[in-house]
Protein backbone atom coordinates (compact mmCIF):
# COMPACT_ATOMS: atom_id res chain seq x y z
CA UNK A 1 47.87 -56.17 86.73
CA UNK A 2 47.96 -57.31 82.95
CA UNK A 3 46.05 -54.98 80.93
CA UNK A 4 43.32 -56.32 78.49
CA UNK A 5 42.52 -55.60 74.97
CA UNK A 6 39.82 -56.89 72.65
CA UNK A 7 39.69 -58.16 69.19
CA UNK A 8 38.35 -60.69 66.23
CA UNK A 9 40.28 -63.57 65.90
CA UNK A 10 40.58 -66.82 63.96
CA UNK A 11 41.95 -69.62 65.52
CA UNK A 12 44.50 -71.36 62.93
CA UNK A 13 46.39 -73.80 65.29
CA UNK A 14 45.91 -75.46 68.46
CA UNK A 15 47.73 -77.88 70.97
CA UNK A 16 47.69 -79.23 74.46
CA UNK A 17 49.33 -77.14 76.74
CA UNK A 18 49.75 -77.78 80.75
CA UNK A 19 47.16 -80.05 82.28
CA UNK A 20 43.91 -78.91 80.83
CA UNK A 21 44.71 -75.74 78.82
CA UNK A 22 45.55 -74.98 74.86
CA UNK A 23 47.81 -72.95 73.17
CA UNK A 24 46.29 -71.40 70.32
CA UNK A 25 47.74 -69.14 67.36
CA UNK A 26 44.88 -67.07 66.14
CA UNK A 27 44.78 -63.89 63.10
CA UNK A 28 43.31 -60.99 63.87
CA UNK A 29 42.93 -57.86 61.47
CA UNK A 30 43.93 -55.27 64.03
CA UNK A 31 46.53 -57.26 65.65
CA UNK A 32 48.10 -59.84 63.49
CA UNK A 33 49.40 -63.39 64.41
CA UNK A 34 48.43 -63.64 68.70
CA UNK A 35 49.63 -66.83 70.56
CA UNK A 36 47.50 -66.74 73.27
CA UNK A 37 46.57 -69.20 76.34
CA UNK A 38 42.53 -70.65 76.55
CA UNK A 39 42.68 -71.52 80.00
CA UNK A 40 40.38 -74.85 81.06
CA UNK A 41 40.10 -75.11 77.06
CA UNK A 42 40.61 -78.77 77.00
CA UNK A 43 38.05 -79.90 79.93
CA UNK A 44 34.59 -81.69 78.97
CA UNK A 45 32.28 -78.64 80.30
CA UNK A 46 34.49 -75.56 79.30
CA UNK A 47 32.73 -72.68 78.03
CA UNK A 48 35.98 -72.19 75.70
CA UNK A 49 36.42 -75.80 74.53
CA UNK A 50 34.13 -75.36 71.32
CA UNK A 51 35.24 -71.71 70.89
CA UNK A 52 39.00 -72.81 70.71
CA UNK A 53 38.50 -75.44 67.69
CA UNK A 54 40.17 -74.59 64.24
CA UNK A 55 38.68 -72.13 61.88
CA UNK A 56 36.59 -70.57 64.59
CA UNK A 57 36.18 -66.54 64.52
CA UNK A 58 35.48 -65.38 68.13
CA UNK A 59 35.26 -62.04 69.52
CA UNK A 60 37.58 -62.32 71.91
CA UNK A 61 38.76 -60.48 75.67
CA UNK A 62 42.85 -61.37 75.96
CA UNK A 63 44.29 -60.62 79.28
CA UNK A 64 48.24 -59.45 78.16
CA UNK A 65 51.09 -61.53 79.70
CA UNK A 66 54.80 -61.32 80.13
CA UNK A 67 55.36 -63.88 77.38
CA UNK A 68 52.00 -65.74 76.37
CA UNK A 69 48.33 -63.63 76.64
CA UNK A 70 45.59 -65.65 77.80
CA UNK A 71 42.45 -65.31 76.61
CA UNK A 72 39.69 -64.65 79.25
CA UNK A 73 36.53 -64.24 77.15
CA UNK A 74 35.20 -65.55 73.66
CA UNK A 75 32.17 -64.96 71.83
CA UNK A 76 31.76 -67.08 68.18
CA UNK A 77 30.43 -64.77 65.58
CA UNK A 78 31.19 -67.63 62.85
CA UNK A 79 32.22 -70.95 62.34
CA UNK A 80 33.18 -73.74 59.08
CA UNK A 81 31.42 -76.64 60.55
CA UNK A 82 30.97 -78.35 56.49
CA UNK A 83 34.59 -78.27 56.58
CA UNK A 84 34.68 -80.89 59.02
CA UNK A 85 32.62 -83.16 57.23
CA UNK A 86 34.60 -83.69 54.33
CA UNK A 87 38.23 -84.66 54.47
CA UNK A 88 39.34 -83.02 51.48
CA UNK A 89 38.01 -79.88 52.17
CA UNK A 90 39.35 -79.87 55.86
CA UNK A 91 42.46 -81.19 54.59
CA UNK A 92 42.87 -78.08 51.99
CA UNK A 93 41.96 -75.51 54.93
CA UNK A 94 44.33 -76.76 57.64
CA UNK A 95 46.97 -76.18 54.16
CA UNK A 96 45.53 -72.60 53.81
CA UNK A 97 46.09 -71.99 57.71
CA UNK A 98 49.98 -73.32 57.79
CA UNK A 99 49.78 -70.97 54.83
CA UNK A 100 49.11 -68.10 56.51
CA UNK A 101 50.64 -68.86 60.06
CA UNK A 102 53.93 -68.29 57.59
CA UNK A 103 52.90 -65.07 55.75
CA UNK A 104 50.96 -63.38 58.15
CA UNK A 105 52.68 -60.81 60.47
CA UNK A 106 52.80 -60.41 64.16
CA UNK A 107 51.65 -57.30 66.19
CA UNK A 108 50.62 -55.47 63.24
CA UNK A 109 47.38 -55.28 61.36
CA UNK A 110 47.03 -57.85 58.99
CA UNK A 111 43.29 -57.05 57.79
CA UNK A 112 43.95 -58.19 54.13
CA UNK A 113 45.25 -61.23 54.59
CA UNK A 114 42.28 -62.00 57.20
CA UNK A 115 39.71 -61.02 55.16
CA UNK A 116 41.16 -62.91 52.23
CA UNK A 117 41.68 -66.36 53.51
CA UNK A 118 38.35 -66.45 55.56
CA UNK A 119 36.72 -65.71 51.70
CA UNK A 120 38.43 -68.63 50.90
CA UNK A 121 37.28 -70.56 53.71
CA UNK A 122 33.51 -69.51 52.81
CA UNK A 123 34.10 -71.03 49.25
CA UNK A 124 35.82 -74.10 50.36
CA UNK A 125 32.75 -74.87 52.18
CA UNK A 126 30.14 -74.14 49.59
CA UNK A 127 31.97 -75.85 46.85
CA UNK A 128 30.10 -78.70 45.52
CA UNK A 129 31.41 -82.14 44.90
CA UNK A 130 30.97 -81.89 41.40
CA UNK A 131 33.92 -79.47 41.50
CA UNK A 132 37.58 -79.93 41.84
CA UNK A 133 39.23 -78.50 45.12
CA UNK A 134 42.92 -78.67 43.67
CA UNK A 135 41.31 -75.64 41.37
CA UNK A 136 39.88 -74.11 44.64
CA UNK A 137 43.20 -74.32 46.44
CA UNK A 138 45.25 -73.01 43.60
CA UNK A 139 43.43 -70.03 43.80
CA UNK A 140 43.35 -69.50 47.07
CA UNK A 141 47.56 -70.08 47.67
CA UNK A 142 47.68 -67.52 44.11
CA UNK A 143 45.87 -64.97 46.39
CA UNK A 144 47.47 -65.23 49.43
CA UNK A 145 50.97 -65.04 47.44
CA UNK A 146 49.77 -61.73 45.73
CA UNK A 147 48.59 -60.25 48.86
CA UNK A 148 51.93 -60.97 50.72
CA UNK A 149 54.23 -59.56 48.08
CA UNK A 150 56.15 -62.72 46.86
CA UNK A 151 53.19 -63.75 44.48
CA UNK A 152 54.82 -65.43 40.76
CA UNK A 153 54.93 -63.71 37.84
CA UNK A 154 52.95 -65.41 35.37
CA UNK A 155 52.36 -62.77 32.41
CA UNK A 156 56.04 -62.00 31.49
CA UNK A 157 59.29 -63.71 30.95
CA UNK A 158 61.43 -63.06 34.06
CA UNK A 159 64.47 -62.73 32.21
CA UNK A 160 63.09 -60.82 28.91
CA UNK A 161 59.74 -58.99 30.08
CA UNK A 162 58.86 -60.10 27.17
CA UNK A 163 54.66 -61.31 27.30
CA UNK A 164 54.16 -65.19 26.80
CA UNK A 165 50.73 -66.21 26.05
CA UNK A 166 49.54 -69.69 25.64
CA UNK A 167 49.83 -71.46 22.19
CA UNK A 168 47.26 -74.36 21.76
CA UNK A 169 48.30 -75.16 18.25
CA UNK A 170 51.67 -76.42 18.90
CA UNK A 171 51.38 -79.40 21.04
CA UNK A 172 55.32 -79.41 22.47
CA UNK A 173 54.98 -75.73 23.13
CA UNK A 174 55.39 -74.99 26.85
CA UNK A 175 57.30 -72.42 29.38
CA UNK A 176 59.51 -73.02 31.65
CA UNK A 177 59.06 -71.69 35.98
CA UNK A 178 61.65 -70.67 37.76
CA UNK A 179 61.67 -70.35 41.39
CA UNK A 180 64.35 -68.27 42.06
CA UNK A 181 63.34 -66.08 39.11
CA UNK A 182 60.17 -65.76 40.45
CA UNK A 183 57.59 -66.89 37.72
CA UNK A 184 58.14 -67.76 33.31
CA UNK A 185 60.16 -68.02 31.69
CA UNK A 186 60.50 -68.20 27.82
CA UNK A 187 62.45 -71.80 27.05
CA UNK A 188 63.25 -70.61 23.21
CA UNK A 189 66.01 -68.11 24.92
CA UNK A 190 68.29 -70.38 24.32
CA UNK A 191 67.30 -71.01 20.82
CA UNK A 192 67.62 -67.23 19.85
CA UNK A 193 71.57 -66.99 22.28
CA UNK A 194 73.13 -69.37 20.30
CA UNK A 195 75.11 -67.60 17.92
CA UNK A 196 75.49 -64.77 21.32
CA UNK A 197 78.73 -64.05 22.16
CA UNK A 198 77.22 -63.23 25.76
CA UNK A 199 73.98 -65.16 25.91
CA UNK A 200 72.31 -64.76 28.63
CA UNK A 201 72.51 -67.35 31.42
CA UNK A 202 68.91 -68.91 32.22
CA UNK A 203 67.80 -69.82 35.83
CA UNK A 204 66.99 -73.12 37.00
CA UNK A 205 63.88 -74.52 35.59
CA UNK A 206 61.68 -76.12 38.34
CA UNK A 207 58.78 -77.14 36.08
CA UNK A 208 57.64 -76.64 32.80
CA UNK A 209 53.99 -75.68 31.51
CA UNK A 210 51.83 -76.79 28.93
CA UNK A 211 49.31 -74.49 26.88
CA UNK A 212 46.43 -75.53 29.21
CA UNK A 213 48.29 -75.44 32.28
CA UNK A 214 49.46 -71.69 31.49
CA UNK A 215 45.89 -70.70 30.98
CA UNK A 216 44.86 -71.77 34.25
CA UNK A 217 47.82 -69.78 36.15
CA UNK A 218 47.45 -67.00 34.44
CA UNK A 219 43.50 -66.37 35.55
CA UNK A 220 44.11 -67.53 39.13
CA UNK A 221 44.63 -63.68 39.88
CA UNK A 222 40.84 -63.37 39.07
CA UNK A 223 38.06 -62.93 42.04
CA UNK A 224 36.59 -65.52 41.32
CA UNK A 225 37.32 -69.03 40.20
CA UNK A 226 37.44 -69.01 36.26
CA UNK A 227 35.41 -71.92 34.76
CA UNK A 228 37.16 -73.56 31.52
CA UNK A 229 34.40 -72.96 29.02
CA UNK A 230 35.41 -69.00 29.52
CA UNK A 231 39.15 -69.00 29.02
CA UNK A 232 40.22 -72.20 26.95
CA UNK A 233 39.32 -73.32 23.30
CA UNK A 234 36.21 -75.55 22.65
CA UNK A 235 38.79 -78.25 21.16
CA UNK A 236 40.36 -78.25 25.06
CA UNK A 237 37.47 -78.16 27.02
CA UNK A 238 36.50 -82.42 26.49
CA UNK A 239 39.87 -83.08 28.37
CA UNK A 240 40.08 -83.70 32.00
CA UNK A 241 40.76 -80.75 33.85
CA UNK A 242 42.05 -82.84 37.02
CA UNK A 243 46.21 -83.05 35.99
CA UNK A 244 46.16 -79.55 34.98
CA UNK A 245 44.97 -78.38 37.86
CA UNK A 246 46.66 -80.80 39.64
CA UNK A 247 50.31 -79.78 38.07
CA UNK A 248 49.63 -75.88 38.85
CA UNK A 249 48.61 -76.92 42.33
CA UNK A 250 51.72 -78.53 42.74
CA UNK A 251 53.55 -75.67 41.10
CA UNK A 252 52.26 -73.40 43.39
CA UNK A 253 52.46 -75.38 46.69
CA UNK A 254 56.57 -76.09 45.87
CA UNK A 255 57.01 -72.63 44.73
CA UNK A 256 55.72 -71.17 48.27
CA UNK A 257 57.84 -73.75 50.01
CA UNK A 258 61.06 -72.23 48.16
CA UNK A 259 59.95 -68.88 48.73
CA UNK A 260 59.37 -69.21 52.39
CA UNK A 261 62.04 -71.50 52.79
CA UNK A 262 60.11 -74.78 54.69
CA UNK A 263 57.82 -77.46 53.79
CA UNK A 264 54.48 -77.57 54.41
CA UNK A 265 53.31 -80.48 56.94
CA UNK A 266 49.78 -80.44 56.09
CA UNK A 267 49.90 -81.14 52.10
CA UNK A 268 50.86 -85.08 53.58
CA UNK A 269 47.47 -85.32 54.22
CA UNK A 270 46.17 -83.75 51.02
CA UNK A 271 48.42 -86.08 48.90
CA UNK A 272 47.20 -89.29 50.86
CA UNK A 273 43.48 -88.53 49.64
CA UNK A 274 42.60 -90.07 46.17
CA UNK A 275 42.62 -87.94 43.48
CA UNK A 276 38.50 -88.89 43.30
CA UNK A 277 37.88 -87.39 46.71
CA UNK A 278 39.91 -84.40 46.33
């Protein structure tokens, strides 16, 4: 007989499987990444059909199985139902999810990385309109980076060590990002190797910041979303904050597609929405 084991769980990703069932990948803290069967999931009057949707946390009974568990019980402690009910928002959590399904381990406690992206489930959900999810998302991706180990370095030139900080009074001043470096790096290194016998050979420049821009990346690591009036001059904070934190979004989606080595499905979605709505 298939032994049984309990746990929380998160359901990130769902399909059809069989005749009425779905296959589900869920997180759970103790356990990791668990593909799992929901039996019946998929007929009108299941008790599981509602408890097998996207972004909901169950307590959950799995029955253990030679190559797929099946779940036999679920109880919803929580669910994201305003995610639904805005496009953008669902759109930037089913991102976070395919996120995750990549980072997050199997058969091994992943507790941080649950905790973490259902706190940034909780503050897609309560954002307001008035604010811009591309800062939101940013954030969020930043974290989940950090919190696997292959987060950017975004303090220090990758090639120097040397600090870079953000200079507003030069308007063509900007640092260069480098993928396979792994975060900055300073552009005038080529400036000072020129006379160098042995300069030193840069990496490949993916994308290059502005003042603004670098501000922004730099204070993603924060807890909490840091509002523009805190960490950018008065003479900056009239501009539109949209392309800025549209360009580190960017940055930060293409950087974990290097890193992890595949493309993300879900961002087709997020870059059909107008800019307005997102």
């Amino acid at each position: 007989m298939s032994r049984t084991y309990q746990t929380t769980g998160i359901i990130l990703k769902g399909i059809p499987f069989q005749e009425a069932d779905r296959l589900v990948t869920l997180l759970s803290p103790d356990y990791g990444l668990i593909r799992a069967i929901v039996p019946g999931a998929r007929k009108q009057k299941s008790r599981l059909r509602g408890r097998s949707e996207l972004f909901v946390i169950n307590e959950l009974l799995i029955a253990k199985g030679r190559s797929l568990d099946k779940i036999t019980q679920a109880n919803t402690l929580e669910s994201y139902p305003g995610l639904s009910k805005d496009l953008g928002k669902l759109a930037a959590a089913q991102y976070l999810a395919e996120l995750v399904l990549n980072l997050a381990l199997d058969d091994l406690p992943q507790v941080e990385v649950y905790e973490l992206f259902n706190e940034h489930l909780r503050r897609l959900e309560k954002m307001s309109l008035a604010e811009s999810l591309y800062g939101y998302l940013a954030q969020a991706v930043f974290h989940l980076l950090a919190i696997a180990g292959i987060g950017p370095q975004v303090h220090r030139c990758c090639v120097t060590q040397e600090e870079l900080n953000p200079n507003f009074h030069d308007p063509s001043w900007c640092v260069g990002f480098s993928f396979d470096a792994g975060g900055l790096i300073n552009l005038r290194i080529r400036d000072k190797e020129k006379n160098n016998t042995n300069p030193i050979v840069l990496p490949i420049i993916n994308q290059r910041l502005k003042a603004t821009e670098l501000t922004i990346l730099q204070h993603l690591n924060e807890s909490s979303l840091p509002h523009p009036g805190k960490i950018l001059p008065a003479t900056i904070l009239d501009s539109d904050f949209i392309v800025p934190w549209l360009k580190v979004e960017h940055l930060l989606r293409n950087y974990a597609e290097y890193q992890l080595g595949r493309s993300f499905r879900s961002v087709t979605l997020i870059d059909s929405l107008p800019t307005a709505e997102f």
